[in-house]
ModelCIF file with pLDDT and N, C-alpha, C, O atoms, coordinates in Angstrom:
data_MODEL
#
_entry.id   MODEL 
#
_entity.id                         1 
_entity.type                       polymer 
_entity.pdbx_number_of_molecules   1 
#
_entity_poly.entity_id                      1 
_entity_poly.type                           'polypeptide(L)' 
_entity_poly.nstd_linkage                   no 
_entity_poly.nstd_monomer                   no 
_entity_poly.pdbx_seq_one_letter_code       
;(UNK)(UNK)(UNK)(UNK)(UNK)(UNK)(UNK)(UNK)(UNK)(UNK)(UNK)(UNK)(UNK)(UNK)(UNK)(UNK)
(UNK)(UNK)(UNK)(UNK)(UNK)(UNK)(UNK)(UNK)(UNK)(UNK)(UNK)(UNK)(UNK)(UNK)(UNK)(UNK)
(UNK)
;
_entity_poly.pdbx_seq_one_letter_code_can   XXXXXXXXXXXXXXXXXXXXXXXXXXXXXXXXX 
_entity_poly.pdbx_strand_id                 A 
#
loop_
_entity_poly_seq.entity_id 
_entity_poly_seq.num 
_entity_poly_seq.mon_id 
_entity_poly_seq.hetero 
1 1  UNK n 
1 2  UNK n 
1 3  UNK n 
1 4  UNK n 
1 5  UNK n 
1 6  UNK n 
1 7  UNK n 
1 8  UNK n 
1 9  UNK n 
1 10 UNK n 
1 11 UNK n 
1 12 UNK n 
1 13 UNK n 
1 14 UNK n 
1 15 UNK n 
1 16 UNK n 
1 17 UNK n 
1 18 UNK n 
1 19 UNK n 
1 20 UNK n 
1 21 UNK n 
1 22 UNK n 
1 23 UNK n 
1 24 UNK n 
1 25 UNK n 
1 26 UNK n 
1 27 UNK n 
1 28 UNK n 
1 29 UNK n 
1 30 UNK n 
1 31 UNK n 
1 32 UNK n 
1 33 UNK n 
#
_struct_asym.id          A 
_struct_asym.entity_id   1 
#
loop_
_ma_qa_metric.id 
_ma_qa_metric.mode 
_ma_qa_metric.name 
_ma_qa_metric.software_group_id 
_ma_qa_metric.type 
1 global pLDDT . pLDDT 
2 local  pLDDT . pLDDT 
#
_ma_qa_metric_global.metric_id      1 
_ma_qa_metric_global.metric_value   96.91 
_ma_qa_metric_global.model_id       1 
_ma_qa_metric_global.ordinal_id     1 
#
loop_
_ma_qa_metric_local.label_asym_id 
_ma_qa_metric_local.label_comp_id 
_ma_qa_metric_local.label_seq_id 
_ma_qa_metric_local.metric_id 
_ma_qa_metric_local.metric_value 
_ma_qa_metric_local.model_id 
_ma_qa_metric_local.ordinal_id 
A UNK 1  2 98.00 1 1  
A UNK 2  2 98.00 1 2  
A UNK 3  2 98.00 1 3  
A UNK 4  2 98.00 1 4  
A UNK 5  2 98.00 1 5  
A UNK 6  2 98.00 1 6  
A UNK 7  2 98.00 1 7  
A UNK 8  2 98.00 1 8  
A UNK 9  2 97.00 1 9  
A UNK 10 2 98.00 1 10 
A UNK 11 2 98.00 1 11 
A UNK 12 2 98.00 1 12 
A UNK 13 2 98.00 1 13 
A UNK 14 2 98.00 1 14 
A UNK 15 2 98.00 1 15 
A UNK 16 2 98.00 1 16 
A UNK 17 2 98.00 1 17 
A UNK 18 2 97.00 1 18 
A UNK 19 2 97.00 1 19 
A UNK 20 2 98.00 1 20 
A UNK 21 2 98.00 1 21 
A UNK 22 2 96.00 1 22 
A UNK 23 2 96.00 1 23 
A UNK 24 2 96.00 1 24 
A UNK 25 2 96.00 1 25 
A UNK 26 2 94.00 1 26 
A UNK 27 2 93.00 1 27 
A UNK 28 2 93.00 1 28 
A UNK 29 2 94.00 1 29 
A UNK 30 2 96.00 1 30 
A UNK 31 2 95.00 1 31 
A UNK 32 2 96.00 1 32 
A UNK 33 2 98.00 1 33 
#
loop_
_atom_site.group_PDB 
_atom_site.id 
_atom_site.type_symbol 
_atom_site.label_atom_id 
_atom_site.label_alt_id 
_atom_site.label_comp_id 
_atom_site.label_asym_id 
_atom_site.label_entity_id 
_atom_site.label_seq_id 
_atom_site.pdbx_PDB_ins_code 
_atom_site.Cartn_x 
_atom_site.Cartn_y 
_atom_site.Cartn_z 
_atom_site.occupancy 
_atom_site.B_iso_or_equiv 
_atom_site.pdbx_formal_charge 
_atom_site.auth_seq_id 
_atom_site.auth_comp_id 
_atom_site.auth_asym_id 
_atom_site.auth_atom_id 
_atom_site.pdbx_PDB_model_num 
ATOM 1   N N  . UNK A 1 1  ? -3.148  -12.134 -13.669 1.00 98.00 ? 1  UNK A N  1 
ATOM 2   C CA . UNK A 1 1  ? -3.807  -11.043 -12.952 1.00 98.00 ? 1  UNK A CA 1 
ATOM 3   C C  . UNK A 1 1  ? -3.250  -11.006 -11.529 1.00 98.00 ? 1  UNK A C  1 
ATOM 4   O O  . UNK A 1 1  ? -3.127  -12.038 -10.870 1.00 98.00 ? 1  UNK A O  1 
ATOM 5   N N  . UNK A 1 2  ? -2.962  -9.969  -11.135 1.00 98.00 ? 2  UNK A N  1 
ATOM 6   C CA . UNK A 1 2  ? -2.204  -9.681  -10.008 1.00 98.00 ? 2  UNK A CA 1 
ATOM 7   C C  . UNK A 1 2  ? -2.764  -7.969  -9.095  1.00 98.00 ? 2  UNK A C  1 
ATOM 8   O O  . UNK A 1 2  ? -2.841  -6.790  -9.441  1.00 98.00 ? 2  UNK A O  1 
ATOM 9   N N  . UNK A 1 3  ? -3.119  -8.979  -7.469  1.00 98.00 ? 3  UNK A N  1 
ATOM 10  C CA . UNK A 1 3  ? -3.240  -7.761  -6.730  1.00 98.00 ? 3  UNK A CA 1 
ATOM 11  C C  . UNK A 1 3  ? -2.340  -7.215  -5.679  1.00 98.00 ? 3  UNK A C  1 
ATOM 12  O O  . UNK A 1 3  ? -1.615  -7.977  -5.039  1.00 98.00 ? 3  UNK A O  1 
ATOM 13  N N  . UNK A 1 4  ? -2.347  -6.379  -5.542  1.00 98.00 ? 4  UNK A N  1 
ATOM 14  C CA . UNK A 1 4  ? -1.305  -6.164  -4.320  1.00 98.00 ? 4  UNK A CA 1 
ATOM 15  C C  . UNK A 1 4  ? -1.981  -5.497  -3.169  1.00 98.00 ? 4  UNK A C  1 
ATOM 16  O O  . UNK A 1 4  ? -2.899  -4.736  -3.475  1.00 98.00 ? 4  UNK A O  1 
ATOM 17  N N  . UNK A 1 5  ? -1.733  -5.624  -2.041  1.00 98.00 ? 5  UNK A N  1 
ATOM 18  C CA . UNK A 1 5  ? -2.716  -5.620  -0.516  1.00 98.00 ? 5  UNK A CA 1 
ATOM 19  C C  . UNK A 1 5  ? -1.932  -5.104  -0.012  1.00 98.00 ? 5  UNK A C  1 
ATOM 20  O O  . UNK A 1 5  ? -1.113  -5.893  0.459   1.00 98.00 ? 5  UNK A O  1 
ATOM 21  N N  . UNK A 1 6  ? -1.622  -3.663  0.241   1.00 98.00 ? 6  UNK A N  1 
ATOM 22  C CA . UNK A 1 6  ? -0.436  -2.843  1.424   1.00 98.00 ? 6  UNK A CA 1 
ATOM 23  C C  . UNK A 1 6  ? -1.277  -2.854  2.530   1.00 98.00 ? 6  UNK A C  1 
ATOM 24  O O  . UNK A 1 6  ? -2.132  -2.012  2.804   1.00 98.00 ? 6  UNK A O  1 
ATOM 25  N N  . UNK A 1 7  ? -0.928  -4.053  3.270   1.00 98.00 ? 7  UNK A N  1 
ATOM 26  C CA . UNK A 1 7  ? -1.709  -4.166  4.404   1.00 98.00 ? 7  UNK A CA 1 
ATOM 27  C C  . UNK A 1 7  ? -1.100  -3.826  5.775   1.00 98.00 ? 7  UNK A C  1 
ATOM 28  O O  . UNK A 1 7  ? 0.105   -3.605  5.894   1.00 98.00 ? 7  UNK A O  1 
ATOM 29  N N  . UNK A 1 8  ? -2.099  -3.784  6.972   1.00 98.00 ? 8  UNK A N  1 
ATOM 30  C CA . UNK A 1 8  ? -1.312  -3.291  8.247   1.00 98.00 ? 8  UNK A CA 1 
ATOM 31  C C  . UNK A 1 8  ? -2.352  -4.102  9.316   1.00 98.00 ? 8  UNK A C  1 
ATOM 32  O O  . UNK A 1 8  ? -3.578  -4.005  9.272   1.00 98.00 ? 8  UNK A O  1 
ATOM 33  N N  . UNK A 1 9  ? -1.568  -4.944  10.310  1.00 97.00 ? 9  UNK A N  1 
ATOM 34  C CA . UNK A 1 9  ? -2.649  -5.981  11.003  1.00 97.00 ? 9  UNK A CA 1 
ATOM 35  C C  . UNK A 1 9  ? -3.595  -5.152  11.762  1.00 97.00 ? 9  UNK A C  1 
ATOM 36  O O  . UNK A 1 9  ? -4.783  -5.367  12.003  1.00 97.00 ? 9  UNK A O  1 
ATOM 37  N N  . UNK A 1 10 ? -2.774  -4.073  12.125  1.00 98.00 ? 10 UNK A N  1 
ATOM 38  C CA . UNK A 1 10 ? -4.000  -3.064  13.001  1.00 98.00 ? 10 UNK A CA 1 
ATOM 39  C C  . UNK A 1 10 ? -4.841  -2.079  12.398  1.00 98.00 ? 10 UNK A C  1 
ATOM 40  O O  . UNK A 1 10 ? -5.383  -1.212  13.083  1.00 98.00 ? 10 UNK A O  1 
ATOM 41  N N  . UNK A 1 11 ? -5.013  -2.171  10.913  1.00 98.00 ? 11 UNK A N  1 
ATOM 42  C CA . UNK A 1 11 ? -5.756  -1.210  10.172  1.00 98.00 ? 11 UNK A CA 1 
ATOM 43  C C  . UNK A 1 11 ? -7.277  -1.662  9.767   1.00 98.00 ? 11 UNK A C  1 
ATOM 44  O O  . UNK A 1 11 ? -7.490  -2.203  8.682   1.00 98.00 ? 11 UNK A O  1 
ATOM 45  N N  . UNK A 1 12 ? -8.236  -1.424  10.636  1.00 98.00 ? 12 UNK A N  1 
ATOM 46  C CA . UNK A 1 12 ? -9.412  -1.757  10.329  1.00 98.00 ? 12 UNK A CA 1 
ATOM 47  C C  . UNK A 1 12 ? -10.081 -1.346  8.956   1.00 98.00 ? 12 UNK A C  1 
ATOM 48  O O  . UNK A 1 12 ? -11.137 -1.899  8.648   1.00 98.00 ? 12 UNK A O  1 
ATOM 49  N N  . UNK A 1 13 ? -9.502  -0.375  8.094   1.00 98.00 ? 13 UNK A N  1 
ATOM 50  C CA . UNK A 1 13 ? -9.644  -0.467  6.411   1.00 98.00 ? 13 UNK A CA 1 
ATOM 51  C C  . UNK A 1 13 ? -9.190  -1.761  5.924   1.00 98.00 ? 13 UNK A C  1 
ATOM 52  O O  . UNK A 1 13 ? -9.908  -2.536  5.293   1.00 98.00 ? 13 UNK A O  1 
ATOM 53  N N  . UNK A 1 14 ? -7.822  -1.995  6.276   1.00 98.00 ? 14 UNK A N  1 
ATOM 54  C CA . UNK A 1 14 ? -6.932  -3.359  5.711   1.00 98.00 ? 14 UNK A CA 1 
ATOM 55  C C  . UNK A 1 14 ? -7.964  -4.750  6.222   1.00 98.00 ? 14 UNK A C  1 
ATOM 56  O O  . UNK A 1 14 ? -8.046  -5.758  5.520   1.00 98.00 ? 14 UNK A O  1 
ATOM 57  N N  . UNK A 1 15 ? -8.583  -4.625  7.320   1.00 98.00 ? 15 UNK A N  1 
ATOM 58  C CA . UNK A 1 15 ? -9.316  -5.845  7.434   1.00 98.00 ? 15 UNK A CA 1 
ATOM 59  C C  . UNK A 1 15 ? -10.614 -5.704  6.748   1.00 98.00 ? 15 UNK A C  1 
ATOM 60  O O  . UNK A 1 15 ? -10.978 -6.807  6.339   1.00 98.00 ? 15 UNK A O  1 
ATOM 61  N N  . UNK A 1 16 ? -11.305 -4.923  6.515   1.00 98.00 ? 16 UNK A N  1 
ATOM 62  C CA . UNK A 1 16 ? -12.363 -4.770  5.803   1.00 98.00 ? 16 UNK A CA 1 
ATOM 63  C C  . UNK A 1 16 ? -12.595 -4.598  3.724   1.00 98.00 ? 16 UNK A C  1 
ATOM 64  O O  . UNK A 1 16 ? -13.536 -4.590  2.930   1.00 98.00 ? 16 UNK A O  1 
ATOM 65  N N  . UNK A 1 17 ? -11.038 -4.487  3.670   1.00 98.00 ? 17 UNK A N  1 
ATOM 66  C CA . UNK A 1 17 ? -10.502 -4.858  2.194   1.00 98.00 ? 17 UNK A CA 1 
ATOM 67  C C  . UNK A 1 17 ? -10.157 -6.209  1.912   1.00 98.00 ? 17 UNK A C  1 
ATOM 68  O O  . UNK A 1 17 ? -10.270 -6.777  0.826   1.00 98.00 ? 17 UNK A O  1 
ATOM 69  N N  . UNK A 1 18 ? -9.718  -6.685  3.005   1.00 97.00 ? 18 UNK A N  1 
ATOM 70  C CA . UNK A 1 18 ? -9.720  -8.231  2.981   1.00 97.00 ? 18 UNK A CA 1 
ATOM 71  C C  . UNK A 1 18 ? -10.953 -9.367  2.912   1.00 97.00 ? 18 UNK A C  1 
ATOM 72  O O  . UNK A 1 18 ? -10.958 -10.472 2.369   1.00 97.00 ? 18 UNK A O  1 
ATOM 73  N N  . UNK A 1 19 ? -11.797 -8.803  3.529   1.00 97.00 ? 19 UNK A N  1 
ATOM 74  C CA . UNK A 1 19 ? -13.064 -9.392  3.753   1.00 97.00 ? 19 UNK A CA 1 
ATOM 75  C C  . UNK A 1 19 ? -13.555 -9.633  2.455   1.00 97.00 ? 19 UNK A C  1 
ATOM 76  O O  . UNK A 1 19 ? -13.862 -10.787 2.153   1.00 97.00 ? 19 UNK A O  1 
ATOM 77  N N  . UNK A 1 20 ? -13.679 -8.684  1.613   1.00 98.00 ? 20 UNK A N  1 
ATOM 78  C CA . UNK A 1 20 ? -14.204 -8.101  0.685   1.00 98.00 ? 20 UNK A CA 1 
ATOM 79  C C  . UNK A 1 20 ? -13.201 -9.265  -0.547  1.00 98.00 ? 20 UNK A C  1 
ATOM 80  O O  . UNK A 1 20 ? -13.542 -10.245 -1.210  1.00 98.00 ? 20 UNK A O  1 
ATOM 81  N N  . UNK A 1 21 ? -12.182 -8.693  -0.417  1.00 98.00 ? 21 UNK A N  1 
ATOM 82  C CA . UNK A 1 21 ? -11.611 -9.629  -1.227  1.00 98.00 ? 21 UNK A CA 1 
ATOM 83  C C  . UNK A 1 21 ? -11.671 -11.037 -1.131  1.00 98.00 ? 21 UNK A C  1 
ATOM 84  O O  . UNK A 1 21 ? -11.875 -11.778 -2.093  1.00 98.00 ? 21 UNK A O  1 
ATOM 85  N N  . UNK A 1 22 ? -11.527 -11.333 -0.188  1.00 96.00 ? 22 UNK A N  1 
ATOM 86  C CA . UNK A 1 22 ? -11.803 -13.216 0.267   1.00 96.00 ? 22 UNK A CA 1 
ATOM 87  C C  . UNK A 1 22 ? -13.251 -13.222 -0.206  1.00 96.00 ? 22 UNK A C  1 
ATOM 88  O O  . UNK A 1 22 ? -13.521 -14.288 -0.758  1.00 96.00 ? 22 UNK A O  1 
ATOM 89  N N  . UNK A 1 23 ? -13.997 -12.587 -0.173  1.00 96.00 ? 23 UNK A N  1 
ATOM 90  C CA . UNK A 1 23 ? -15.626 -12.779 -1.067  1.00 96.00 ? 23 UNK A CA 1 
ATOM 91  C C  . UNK A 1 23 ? -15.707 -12.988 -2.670  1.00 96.00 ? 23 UNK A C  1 
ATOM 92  O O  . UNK A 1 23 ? -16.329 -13.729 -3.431  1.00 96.00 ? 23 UNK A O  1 
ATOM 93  N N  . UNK A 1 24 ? -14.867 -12.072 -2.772  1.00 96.00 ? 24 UNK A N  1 
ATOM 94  C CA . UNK A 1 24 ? -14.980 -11.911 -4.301  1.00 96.00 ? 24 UNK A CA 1 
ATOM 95  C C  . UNK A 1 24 ? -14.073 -13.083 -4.842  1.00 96.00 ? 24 UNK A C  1 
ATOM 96  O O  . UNK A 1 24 ? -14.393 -13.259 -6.017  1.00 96.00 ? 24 UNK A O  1 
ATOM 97  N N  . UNK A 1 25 ? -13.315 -13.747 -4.560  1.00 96.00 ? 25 UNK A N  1 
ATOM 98  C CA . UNK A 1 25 ? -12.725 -14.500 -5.218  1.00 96.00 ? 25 UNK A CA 1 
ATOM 99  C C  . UNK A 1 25 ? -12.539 -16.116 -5.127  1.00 96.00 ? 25 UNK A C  1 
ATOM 100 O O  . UNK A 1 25 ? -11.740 -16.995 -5.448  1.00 96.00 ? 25 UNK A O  1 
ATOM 101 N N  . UNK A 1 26 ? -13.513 -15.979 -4.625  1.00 94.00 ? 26 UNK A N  1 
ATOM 102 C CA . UNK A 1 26 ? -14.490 -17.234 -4.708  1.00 94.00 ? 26 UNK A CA 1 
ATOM 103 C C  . UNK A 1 26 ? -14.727 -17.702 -5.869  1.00 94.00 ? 26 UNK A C  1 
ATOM 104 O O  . UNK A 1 26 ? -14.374 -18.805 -6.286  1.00 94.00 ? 26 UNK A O  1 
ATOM 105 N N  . UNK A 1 27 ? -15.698 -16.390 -6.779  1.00 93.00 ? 27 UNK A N  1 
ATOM 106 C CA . UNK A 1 27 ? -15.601 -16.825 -8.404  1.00 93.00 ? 27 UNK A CA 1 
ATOM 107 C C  . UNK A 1 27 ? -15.042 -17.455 -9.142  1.00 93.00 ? 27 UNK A C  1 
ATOM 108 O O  . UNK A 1 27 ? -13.959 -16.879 -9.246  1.00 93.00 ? 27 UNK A O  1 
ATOM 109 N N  . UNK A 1 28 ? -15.029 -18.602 -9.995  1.00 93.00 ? 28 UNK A N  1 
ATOM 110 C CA . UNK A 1 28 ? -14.113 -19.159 -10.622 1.00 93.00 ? 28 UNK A CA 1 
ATOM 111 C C  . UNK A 1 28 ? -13.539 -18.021 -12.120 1.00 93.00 ? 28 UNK A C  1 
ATOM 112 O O  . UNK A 1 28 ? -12.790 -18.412 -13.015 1.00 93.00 ? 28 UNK A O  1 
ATOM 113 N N  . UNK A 1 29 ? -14.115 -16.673 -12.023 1.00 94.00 ? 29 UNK A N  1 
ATOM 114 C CA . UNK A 1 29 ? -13.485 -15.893 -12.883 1.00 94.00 ? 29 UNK A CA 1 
ATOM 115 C C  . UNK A 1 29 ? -12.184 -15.139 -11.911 1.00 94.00 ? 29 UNK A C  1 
ATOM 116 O O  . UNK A 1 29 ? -11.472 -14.299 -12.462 1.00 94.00 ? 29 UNK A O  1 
ATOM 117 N N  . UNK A 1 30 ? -12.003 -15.422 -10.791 1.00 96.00 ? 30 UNK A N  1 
ATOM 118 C CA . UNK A 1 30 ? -10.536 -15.138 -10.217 1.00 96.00 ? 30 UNK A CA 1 
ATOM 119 C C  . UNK A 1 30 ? -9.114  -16.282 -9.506  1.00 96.00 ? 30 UNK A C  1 
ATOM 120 O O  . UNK A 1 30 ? -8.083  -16.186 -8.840  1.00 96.00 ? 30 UNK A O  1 
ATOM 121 N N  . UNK A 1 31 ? -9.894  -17.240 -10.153 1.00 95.00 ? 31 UNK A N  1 
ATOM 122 C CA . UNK A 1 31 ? -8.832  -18.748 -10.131 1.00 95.00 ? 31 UNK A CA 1 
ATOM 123 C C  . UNK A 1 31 ? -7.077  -18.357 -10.766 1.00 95.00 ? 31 UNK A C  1 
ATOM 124 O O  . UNK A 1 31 ? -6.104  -18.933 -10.280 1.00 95.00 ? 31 UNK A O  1 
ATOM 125 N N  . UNK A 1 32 ? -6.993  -17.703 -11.468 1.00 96.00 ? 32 UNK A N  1 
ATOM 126 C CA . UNK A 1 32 ? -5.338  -17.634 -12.000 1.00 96.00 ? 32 UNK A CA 1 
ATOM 127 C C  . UNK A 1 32 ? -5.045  -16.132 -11.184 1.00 96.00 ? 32 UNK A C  1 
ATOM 128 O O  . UNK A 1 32 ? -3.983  -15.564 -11.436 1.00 96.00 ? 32 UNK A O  1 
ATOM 129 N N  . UNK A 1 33 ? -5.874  -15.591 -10.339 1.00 98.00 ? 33 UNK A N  1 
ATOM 130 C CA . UNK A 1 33 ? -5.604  -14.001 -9.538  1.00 98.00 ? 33 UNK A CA 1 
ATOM 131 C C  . UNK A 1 33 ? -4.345  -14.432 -8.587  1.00 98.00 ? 33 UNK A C  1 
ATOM 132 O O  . UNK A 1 33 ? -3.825  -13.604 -7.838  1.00 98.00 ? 33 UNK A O  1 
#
């Protein structure tokens, strides 16, 4: 399973998709992500 993050350091969407993601994958149902 594979995500891809078109990110930009000054894009306050891109930091708030990140957040989000660093939450969620915590789960041990996203261990091989």
């Amino acid at each position: 399973p594979i995500l891809l993050d078109v990110h930009a350091w000054w894009c306050p969407v891109c930091a708030s998709q990140n957040h989000t993601i660093k939450q969620v994958v915590l789960s041990p149902a996203y261990d091989k992500l």
